[in-house]
N, C-alpha and C. Protein backbone atom coordinates (compact mmCIF):
# COMPACT_ATOMS: atom_id res chain seq x y z
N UNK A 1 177.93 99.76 101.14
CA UNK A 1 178.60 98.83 102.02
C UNK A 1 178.26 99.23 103.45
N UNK A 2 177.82 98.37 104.39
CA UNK A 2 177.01 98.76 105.47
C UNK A 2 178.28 97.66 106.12
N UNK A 3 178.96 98.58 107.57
CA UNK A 3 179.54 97.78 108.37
C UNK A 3 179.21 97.84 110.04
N UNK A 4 179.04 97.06 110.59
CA UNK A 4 178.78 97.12 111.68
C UNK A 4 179.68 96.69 112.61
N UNK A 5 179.90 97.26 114.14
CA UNK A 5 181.33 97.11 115.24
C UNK A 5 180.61 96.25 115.84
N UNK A 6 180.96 95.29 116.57
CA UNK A 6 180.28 94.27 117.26
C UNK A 6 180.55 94.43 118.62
N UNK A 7 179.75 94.18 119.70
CA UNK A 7 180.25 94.66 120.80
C UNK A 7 180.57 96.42 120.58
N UNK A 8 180.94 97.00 122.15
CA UNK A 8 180.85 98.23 122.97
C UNK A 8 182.16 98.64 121.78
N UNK A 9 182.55 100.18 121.78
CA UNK A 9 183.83 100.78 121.37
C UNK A 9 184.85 100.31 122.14
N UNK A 10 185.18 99.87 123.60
CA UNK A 10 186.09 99.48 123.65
C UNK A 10 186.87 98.16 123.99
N UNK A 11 185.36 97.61 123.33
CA UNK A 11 185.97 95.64 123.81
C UNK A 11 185.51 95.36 122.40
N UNK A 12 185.65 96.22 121.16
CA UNK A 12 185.27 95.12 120.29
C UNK A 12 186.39 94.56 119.34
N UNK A 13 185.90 93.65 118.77
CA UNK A 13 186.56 92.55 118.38
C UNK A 13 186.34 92.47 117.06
N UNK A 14 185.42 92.93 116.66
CA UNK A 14 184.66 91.78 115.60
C UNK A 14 183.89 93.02 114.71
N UNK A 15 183.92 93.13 113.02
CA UNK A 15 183.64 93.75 112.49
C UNK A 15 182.35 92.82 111.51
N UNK A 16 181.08 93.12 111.49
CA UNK A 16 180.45 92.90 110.38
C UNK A 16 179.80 93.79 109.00
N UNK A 17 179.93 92.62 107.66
CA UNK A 17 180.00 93.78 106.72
C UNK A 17 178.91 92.90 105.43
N UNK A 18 178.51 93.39 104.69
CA UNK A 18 177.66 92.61 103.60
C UNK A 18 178.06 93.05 102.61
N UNK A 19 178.73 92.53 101.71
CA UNK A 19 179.14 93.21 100.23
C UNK A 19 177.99 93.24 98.97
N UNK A 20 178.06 94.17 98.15
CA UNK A 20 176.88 94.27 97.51
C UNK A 20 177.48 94.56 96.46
N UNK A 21 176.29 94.83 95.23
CA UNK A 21 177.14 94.94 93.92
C UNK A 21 178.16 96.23 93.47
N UNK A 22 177.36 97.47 94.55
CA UNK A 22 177.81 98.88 94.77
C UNK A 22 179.46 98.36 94.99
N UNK A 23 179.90 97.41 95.55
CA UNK A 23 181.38 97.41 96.03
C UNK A 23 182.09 96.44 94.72
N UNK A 24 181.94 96.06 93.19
CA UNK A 24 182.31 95.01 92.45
C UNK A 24 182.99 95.67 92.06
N UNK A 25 184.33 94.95 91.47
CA UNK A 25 185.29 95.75 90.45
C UNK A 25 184.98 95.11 89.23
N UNK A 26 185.41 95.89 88.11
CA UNK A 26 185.56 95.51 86.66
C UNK A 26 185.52 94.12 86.40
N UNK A 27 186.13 93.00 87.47
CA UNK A 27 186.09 92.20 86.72
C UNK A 27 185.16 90.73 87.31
N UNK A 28 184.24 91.51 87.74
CA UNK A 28 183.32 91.16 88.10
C UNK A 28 183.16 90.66 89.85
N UNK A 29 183.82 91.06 91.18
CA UNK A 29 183.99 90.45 92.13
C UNK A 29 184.03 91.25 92.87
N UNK A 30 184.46 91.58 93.97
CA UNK A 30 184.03 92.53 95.11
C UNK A 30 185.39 93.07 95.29
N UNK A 31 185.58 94.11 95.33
CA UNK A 31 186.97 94.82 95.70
C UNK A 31 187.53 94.78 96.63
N UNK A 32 189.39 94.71 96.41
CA UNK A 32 189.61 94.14 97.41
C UNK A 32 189.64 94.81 98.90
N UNK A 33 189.64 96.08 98.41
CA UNK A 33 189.09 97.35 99.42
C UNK A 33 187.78 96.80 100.62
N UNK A 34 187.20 95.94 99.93
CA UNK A 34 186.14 96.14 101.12
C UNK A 34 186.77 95.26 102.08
N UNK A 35 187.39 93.81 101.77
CA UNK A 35 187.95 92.92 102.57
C UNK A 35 189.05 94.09 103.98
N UNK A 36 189.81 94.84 102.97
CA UNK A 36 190.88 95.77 103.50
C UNK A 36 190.27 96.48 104.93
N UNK A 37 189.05 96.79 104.22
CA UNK A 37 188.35 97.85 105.72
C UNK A 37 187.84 97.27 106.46
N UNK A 38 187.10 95.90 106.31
CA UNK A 38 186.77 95.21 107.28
C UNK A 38 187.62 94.64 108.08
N UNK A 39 189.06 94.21 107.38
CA UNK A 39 190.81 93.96 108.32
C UNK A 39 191.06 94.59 109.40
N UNK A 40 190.85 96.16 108.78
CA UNK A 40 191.50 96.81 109.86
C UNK A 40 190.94 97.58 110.35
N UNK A 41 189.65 97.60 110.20
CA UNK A 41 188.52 97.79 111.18
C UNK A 41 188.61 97.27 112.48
N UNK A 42 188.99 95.50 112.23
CA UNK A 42 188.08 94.65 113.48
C UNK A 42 190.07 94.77 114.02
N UNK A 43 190.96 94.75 113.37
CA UNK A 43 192.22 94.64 114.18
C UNK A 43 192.14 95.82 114.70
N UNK A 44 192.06 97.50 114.00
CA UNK A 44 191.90 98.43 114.81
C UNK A 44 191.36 98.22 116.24
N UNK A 45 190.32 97.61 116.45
CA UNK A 45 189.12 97.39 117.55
C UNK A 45 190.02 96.96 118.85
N UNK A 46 191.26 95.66 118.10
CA UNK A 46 191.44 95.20 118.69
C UNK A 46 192.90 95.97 119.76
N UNK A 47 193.16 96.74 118.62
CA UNK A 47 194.16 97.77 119.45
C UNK A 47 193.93 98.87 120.58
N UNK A 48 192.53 99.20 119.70
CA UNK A 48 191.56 100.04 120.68
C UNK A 48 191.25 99.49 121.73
N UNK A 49 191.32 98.57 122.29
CA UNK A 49 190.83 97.99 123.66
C UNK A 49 192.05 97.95 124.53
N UNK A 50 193.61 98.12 123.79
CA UNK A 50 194.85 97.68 124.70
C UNK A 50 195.40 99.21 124.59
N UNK A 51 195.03 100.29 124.16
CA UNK A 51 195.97 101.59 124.38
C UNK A 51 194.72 102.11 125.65
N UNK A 52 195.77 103.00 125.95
CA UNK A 52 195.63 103.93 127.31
C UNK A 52 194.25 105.10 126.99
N UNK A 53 193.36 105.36 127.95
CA UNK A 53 192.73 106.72 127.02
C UNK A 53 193.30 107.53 126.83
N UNK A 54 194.45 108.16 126.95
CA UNK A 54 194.88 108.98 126.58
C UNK A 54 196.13 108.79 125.09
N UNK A 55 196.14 108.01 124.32
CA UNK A 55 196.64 107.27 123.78
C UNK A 55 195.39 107.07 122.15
N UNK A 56 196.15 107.47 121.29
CA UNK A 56 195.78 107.08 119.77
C UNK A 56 196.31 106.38 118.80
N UNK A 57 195.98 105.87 118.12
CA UNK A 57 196.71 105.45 116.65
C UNK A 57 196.61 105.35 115.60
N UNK A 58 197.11 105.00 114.36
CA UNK A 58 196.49 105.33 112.96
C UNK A 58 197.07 103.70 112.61
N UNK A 59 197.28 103.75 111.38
CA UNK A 59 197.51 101.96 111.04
C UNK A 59 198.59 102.97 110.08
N UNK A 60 200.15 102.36 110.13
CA UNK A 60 201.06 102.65 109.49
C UNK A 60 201.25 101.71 108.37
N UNK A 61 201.02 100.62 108.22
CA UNK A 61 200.92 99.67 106.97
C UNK A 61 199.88 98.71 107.17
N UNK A 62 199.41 98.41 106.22
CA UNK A 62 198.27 96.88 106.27
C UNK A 62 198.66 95.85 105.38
N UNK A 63 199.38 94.91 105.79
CA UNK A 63 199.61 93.85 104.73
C UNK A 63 198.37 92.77 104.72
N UNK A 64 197.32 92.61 103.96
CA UNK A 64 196.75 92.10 103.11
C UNK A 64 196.63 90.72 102.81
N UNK A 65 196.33 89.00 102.39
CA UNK A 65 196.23 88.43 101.80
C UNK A 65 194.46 87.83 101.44
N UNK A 66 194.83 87.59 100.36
CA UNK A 66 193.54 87.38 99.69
C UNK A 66 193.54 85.96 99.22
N UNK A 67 192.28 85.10 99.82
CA UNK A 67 192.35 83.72 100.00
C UNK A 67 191.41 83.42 99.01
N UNK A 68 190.40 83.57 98.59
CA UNK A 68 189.16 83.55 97.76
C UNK A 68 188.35 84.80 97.33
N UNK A 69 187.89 84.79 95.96
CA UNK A 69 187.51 85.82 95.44
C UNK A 69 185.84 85.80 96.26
N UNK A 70 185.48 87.13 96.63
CA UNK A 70 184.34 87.54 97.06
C UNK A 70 182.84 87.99 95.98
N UNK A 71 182.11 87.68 96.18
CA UNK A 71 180.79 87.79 95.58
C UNK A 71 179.59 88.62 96.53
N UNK A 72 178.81 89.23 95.70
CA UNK A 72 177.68 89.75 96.85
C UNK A 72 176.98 88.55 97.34
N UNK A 73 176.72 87.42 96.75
CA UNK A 73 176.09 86.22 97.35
C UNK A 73 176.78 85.58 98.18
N UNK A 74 177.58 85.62 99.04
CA UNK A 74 178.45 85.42 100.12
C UNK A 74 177.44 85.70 101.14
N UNK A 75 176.93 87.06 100.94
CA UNK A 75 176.58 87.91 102.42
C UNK A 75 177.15 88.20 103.79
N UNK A 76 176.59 88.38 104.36
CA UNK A 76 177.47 88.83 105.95
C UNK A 76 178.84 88.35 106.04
N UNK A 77 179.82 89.00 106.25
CA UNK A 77 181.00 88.48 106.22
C UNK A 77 181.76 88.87 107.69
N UNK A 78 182.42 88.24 108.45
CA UNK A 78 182.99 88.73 109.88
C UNK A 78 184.57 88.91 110.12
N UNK A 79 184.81 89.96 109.79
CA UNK A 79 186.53 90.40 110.30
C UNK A 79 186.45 90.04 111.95
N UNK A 80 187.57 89.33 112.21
CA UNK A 80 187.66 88.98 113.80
C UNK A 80 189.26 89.41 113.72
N UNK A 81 189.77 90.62 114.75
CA UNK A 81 190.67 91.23 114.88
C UNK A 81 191.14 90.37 116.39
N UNK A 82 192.80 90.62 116.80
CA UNK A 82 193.62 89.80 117.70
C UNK A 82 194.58 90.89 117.89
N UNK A 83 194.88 91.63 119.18
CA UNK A 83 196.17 91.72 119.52
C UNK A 83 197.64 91.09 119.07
N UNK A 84 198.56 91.00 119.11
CA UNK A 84 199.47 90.50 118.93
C UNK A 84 201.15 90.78 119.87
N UNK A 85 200.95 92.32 119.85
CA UNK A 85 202.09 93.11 120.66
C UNK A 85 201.88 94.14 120.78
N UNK A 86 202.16 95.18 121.65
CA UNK A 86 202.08 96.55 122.40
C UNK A 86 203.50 97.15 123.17
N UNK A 87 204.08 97.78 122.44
CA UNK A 87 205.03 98.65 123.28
C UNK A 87 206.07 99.24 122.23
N UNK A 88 206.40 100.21 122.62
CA UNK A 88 207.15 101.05 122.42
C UNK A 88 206.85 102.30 121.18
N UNK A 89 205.71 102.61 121.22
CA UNK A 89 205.00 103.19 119.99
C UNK A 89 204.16 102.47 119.13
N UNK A 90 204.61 101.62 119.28
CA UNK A 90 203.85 100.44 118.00
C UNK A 90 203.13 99.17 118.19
N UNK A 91 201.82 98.74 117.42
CA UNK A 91 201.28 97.97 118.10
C UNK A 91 200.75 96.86 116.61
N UNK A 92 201.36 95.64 116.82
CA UNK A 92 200.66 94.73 115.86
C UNK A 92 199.35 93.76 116.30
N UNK A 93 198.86 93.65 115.41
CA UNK A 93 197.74 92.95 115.37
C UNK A 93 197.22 91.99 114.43
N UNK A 94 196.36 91.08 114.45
CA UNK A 94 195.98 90.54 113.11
C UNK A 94 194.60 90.03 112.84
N UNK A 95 194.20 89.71 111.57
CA UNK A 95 192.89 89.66 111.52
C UNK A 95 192.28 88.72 110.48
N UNK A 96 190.97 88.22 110.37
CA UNK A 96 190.59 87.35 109.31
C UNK A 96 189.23 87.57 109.52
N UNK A 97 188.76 87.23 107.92
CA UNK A 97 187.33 87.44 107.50
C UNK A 97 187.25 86.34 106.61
N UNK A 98 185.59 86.23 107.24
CA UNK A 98 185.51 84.66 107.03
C UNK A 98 183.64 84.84 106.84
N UNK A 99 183.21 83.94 106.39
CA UNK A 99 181.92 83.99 105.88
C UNK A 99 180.85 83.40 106.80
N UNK A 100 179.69 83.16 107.27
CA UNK A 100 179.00 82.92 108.26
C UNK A 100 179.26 81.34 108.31
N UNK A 101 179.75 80.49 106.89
CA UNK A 101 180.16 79.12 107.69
C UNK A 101 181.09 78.92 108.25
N UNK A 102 182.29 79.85 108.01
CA UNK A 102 183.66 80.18 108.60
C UNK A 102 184.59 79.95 107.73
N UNK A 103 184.28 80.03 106.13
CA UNK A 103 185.33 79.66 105.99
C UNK A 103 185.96 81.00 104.91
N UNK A 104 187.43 81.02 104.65
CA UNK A 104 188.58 82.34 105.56
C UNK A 104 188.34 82.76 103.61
N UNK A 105 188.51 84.28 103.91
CA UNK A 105 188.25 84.99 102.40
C UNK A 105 189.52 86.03 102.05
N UNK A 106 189.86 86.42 103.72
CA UNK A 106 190.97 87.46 103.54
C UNK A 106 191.75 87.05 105.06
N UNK A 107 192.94 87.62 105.48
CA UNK A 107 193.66 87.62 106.18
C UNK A 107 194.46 88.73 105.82
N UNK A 108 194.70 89.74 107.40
CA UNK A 108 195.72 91.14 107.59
C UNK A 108 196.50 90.91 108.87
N UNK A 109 197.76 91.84 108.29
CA UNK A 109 198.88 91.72 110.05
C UNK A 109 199.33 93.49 109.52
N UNK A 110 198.27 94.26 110.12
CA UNK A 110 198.46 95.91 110.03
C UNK A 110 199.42 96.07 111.07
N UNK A 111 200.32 96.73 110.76
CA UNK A 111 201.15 97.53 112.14
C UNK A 111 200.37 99.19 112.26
N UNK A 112 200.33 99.15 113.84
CA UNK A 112 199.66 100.63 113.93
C UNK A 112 200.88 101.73 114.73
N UNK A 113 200.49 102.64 114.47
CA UNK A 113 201.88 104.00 115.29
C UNK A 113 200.95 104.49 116.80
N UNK A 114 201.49 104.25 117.76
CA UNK A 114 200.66 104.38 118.84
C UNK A 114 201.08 105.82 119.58
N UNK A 115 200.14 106.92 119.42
CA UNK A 115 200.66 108.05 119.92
C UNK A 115 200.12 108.74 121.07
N UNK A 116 200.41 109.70 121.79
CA UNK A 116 199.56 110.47 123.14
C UNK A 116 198.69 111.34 122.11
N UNK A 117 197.69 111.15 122.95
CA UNK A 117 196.30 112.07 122.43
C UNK A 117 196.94 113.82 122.56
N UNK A 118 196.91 114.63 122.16
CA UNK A 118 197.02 116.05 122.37
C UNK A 118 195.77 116.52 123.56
N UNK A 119 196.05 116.97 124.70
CA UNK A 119 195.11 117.29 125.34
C UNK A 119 195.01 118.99 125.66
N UNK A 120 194.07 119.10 126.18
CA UNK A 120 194.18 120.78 125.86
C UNK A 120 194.47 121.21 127.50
């Protein structure tokens, strides 16, 4: 599974990914794991552009929906991550992946824990 950040580390937006057969589950379709990392990949991105440098975060939950089953013949697929809110530790965001005609395969609303970097 080959993913690529679109745009600089700290303006990006946009995650691209190609699913292949290496990523199929048992029952024949692409796991839902790969949709998952490409979610909160491109929402990560999008958090990453609104915290402070001195400022980190991890993703405290990822809620998930799954709109259509995925195939390696899909190809290139684009997580496009969105701000949503920022403050007080915590930062939501949301996201969708969608196929080069645009149309939607997965949808995420991750909450992330927004913390001070440890500096030395």
């Amino acid at each position: 599974m080959d993913i690529t950040l679109v745009g600089s580390r700290r303006r990006c937006r946009r995650v691209e990914g190609r699913p292949s057969l290496k990523v199929y589950n048992p029952i024949g379709m692409v796991h839902g794991a790969f949709a998952a990392t490409l979610l909160d990949s491109a929402s990560g991105c999008a958090v990453h552009s609104k915290v402070l440098s001195t400022q980190s975060y991890t993703t405290l939950e990822l809620n998930t929906a799954y709109h259509k089953a995925i195939t390696a013949e899909i190809g290139m697929m684009r997580a496009e991550g969105r701000m949503l809110a920022i403050g007080w530790g915590v930062a939501s965001a949301e996201a969708s992946l969608s196929d080069a005609g645009g149309r939607l395969y997965a949808s995420a609303t991750p909450t992330r824990l927004v913390m001070d970097r440890d500096t030395p």
